[in-house]
N, C-alpha and C. Protein backbone atom coordinates (compact mmCIF):
# COMPACT_ATOMS: atom_id res chain seq x y z
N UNK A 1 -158.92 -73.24 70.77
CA UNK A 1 -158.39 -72.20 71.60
C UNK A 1 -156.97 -72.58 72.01
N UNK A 2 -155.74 -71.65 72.38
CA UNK A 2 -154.70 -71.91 72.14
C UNK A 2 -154.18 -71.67 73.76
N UNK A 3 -154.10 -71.87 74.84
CA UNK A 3 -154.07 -71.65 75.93
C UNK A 3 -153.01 -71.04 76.55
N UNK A 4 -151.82 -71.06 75.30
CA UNK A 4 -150.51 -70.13 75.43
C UNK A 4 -151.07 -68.47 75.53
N UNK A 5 -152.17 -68.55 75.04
CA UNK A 5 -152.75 -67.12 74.55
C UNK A 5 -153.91 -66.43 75.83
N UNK A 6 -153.89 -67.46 76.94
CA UNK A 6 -154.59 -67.20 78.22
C UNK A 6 -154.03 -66.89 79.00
N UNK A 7 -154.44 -65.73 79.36
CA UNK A 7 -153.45 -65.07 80.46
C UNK A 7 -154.70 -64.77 82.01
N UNK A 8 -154.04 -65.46 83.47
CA UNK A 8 -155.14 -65.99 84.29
C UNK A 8 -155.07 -64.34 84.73
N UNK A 9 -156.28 -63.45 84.74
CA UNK A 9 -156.54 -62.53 85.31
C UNK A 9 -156.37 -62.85 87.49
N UNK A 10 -156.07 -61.99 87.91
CA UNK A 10 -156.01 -62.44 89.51
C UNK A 10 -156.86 -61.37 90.84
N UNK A 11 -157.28 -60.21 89.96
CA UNK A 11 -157.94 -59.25 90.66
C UNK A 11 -158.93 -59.89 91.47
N UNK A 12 -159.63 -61.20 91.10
CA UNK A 12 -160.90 -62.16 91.55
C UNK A 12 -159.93 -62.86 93.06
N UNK A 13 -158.45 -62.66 93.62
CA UNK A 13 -158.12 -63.36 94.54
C UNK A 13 -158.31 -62.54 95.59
N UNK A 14 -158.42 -60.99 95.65
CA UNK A 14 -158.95 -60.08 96.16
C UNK A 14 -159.58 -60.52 97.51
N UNK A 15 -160.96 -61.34 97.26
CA UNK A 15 -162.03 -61.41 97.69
C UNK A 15 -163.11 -60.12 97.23
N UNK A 16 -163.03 -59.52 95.77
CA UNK A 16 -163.76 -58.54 95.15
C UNK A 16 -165.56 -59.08 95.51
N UNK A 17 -165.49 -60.28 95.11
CA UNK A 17 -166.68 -60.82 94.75
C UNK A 17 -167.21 -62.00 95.97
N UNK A 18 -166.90 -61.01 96.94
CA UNK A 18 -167.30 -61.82 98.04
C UNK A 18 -167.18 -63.07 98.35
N UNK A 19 -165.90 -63.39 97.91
CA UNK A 19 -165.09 -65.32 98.26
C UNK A 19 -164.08 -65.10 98.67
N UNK A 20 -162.96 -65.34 99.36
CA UNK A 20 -161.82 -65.13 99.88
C UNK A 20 -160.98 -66.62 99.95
N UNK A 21 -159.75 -65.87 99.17
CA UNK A 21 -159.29 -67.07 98.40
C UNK A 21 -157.69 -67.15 99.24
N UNK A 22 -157.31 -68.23 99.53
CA UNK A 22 -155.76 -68.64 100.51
C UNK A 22 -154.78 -69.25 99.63
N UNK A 23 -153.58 -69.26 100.12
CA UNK A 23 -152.72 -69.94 99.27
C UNK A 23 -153.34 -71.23 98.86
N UNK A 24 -153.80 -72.08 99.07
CA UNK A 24 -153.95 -73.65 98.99
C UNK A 24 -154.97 -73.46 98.10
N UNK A 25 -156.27 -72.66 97.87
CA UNK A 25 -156.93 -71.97 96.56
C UNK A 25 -156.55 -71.37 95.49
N UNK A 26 -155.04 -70.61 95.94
CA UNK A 26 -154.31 -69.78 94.56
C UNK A 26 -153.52 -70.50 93.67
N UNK A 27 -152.58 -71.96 95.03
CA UNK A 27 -151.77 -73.07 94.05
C UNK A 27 -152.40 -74.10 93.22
N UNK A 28 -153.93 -73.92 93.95
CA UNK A 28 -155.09 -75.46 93.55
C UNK A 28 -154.73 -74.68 91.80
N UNK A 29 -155.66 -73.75 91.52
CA UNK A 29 -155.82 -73.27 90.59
C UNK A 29 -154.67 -72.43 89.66
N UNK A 30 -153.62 -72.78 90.38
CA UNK A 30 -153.01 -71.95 89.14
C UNK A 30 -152.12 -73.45 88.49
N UNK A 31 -152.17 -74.27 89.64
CA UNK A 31 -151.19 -75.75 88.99
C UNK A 31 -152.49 -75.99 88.15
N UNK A 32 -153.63 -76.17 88.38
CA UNK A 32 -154.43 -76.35 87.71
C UNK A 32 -154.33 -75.50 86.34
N UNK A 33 -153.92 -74.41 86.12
CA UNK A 33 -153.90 -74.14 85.08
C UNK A 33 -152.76 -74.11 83.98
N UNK A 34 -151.49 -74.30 84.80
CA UNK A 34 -150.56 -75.29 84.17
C UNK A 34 -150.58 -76.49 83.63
N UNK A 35 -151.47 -76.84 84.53
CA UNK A 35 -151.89 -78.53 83.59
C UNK A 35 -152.74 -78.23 82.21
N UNK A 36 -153.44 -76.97 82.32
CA UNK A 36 -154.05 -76.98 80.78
C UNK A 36 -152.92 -76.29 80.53
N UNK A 37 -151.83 -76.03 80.44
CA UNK A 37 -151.23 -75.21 78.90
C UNK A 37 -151.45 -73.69 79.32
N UNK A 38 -151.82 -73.20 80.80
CA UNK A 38 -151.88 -71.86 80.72
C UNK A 38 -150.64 -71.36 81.42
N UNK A 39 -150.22 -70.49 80.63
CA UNK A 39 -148.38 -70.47 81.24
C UNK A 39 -148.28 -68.53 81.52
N UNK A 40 -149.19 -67.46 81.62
CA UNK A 40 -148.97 -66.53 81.56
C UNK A 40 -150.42 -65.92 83.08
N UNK A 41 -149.85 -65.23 83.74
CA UNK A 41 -150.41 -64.58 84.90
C UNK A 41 -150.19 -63.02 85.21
N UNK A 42 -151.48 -62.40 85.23
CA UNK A 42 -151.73 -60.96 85.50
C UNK A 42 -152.44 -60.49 86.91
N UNK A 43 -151.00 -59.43 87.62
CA UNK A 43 -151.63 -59.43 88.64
C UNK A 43 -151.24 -57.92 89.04
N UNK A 44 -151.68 -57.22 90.35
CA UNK A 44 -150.93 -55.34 90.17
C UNK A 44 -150.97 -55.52 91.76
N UNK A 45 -150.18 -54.81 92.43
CA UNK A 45 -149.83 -54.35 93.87
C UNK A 45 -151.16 -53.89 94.36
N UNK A 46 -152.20 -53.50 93.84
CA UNK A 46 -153.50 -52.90 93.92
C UNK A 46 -154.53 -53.89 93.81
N UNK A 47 -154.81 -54.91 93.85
CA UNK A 47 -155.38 -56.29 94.25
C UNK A 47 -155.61 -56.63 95.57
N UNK A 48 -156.44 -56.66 96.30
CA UNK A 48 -156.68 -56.53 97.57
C UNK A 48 -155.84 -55.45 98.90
N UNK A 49 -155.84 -55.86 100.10
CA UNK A 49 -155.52 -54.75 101.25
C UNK A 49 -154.27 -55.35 100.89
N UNK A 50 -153.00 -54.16 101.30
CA UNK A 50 -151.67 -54.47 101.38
C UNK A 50 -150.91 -55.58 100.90
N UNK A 51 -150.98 -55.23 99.20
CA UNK A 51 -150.58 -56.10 99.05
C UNK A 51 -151.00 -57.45 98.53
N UNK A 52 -152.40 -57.54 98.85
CA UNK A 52 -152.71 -59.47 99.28
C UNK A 52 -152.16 -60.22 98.06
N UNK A 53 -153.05 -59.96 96.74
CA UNK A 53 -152.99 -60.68 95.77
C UNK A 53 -151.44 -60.87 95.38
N UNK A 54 -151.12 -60.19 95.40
CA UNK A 54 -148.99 -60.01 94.80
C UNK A 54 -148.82 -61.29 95.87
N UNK A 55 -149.35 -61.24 97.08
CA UNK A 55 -148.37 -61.96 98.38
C UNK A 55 -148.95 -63.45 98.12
N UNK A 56 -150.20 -63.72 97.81
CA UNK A 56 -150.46 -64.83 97.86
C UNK A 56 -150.01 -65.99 95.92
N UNK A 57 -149.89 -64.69 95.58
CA UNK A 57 -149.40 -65.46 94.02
C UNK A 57 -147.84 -65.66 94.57
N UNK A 58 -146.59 -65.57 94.88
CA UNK A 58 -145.73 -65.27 95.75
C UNK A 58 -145.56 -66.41 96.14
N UNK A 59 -146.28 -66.35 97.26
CA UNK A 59 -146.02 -68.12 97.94
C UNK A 59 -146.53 -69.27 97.20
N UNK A 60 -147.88 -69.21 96.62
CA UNK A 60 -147.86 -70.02 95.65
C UNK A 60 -147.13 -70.90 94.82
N UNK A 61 -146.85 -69.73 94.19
CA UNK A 61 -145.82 -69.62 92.96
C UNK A 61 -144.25 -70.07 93.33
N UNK A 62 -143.89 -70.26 94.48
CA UNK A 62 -142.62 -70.53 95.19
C UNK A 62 -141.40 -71.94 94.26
N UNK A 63 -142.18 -72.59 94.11
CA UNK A 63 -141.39 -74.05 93.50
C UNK A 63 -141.80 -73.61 91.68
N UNK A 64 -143.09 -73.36 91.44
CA UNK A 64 -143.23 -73.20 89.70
C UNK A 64 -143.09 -71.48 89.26
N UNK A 65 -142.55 -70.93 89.66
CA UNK A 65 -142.38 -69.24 89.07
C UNK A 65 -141.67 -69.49 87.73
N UNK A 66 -140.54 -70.28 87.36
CA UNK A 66 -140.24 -69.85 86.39
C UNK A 66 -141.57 -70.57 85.15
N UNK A 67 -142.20 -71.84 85.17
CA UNK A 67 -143.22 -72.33 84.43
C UNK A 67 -143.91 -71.37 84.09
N UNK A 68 -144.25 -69.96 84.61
CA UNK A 68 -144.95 -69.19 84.27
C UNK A 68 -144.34 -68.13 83.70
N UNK A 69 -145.20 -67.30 82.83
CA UNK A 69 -144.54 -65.81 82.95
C UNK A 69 -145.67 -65.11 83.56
N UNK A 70 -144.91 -63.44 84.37
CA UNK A 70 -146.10 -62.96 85.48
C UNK A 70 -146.15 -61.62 85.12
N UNK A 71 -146.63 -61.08 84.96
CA UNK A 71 -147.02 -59.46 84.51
C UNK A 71 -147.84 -59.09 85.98
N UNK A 72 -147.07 -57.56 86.48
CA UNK A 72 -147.48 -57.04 87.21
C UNK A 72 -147.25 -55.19 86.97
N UNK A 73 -148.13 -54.65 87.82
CA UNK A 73 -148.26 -53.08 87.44
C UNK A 73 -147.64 -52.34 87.84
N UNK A 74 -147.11 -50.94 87.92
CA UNK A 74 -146.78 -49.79 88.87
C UNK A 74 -148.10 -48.89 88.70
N UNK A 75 -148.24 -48.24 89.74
CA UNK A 75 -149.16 -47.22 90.15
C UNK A 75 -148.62 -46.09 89.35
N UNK A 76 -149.94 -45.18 89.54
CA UNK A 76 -149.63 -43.69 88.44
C UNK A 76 -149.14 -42.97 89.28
N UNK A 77 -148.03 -42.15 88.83
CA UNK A 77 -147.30 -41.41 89.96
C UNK A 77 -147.49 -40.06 89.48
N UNK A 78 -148.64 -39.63 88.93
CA UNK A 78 -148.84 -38.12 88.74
C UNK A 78 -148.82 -37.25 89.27
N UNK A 79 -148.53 -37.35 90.52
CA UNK A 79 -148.84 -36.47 91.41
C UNK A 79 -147.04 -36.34 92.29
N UNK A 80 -146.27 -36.55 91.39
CA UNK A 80 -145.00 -36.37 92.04
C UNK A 80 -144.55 -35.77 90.94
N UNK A 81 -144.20 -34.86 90.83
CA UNK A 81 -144.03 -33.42 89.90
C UNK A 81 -142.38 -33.67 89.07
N UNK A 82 -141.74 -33.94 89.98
CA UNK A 82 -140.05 -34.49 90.01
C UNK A 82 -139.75 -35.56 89.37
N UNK A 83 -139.23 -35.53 88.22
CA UNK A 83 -139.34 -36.73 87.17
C UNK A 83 -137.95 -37.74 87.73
N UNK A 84 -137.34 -37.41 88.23
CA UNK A 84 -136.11 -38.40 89.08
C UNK A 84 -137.01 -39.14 90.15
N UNK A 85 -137.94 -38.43 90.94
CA UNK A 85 -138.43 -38.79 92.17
C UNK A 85 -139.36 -39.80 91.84
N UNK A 86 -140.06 -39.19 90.93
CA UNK A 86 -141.12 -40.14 90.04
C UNK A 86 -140.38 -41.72 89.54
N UNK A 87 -139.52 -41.28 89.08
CA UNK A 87 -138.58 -42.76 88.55
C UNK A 87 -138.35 -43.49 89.87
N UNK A 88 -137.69 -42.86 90.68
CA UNK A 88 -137.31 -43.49 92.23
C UNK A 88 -138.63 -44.42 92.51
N UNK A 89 -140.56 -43.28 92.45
CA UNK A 89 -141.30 -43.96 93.17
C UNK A 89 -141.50 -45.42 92.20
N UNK A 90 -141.01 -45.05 91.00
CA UNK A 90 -141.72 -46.37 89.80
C UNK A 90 -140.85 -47.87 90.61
N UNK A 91 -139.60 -47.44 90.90
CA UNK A 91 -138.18 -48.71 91.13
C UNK A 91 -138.64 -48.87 92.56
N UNK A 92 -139.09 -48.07 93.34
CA UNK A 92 -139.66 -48.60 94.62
C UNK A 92 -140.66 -49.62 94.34
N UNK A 93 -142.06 -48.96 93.76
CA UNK A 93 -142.92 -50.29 93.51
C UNK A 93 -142.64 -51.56 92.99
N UNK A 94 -141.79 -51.53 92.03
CA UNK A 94 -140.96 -52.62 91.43
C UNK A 94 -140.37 -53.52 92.38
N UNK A 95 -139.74 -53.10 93.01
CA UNK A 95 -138.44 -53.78 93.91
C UNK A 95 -139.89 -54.17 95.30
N UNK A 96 -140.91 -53.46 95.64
CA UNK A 96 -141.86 -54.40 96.65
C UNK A 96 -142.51 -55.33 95.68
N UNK A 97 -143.17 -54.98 94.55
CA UNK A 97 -143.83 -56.34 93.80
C UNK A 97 -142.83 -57.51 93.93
N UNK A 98 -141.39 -57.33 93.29
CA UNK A 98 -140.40 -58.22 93.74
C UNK A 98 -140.63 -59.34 95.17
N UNK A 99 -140.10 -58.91 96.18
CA UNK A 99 -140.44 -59.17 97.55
C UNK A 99 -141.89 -59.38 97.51
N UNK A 100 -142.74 -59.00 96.96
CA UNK A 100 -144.24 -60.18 97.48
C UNK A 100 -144.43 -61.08 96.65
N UNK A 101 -144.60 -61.26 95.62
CA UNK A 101 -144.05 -62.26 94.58
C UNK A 101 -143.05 -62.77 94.91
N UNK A 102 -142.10 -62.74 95.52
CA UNK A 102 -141.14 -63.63 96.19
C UNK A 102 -140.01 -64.31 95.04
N UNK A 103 -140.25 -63.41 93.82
CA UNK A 103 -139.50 -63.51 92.85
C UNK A 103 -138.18 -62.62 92.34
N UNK A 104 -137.39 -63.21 91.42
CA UNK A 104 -136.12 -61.90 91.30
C UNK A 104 -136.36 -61.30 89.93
N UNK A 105 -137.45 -61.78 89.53
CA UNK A 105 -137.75 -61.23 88.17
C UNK A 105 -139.21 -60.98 87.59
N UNK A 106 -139.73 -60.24 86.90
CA UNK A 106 -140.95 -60.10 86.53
C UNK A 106 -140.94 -59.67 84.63
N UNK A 107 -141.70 -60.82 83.77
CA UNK A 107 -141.38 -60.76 82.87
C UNK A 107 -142.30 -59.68 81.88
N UNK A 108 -143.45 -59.04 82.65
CA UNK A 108 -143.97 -57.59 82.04
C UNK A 108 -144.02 -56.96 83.17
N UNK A 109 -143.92 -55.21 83.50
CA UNK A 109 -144.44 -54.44 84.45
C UNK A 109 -145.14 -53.36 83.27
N UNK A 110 -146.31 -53.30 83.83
CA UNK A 110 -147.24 -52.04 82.86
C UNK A 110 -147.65 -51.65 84.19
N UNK A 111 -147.77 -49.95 82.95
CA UNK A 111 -148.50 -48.85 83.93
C UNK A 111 -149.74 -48.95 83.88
N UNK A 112 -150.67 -48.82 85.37
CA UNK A 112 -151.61 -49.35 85.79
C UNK A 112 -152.47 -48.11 85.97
C-alpha cells in the first residue's frame, strides 16, 4: 500500500460517533500520520457545529501545514439564483475555510 495515496478522511473529528476529539487528539494523529508517509487531508466547513473540524485541523496543523496537502469543500449554493452572488457566496466560504484552517492556501476546494 502506497500511503502517498491515503488521504486522512476528518468528518470522524466531529464527534459523529460519539467521541469528541481536541486539538492534542487531532495533532497526536495527524503527526502520527506523517510519520507513516500520509501527506494528504480531507476536510469541509460542514464537519461539526460552527465550523469545529476546519478550526481544530487549523491549529493543529499550525507549524506542519505545508507537509501536508488539505482539500476542503464549498457548500451548494442553489438556492441563490444570481450567478455573481453565487460566486461572491463560493469566495466567502473560501476566504472563512482560509481563517479556520489558519492557512493562506488550500491545495483542493470541491463542491460539497
Amino acid at each position: 500500500m502506497n500511503p502517498k495515496k491515503i488521504i486522512i478522511g476528518t468528518e470522524l473529528f466531529s464527534g459523529s460517533r460519539n467521541k469528541k476529539y481536541g486539538v492534542k487528539e487531532v495533532s497526536s494523529l495527524l503527526n502520527g500520520a506523517l510519520k507513516l508517509g500520509v501527506h494528504q487531508i480531507d476536510t469541509a466547513p460542514s464537519y461539526g457545529k460552527n465550523f469545529l473540524v476546519e478550526k481544530l485541523i487549523g491549529i493543529a496543523l499550525k507549524k506542519s501545514r505545508k507537509k501536508f496537502k488539505l482539500t476542503t469543500k464549498f457548500r451548494n449554493q442553489r438556492m441563490i439564483s444570481n450567478k455573481i452572488k453565487r460566486l461572491d457566496a463560493i469566495k466567502k466560504n473560501f476566504e472563512t475555510s482560509l481563517n479556520n484552517l489558519q492557512t493562506t492556501f488550500i491545495d483542493n476546494y470541491f463542491y460539497h
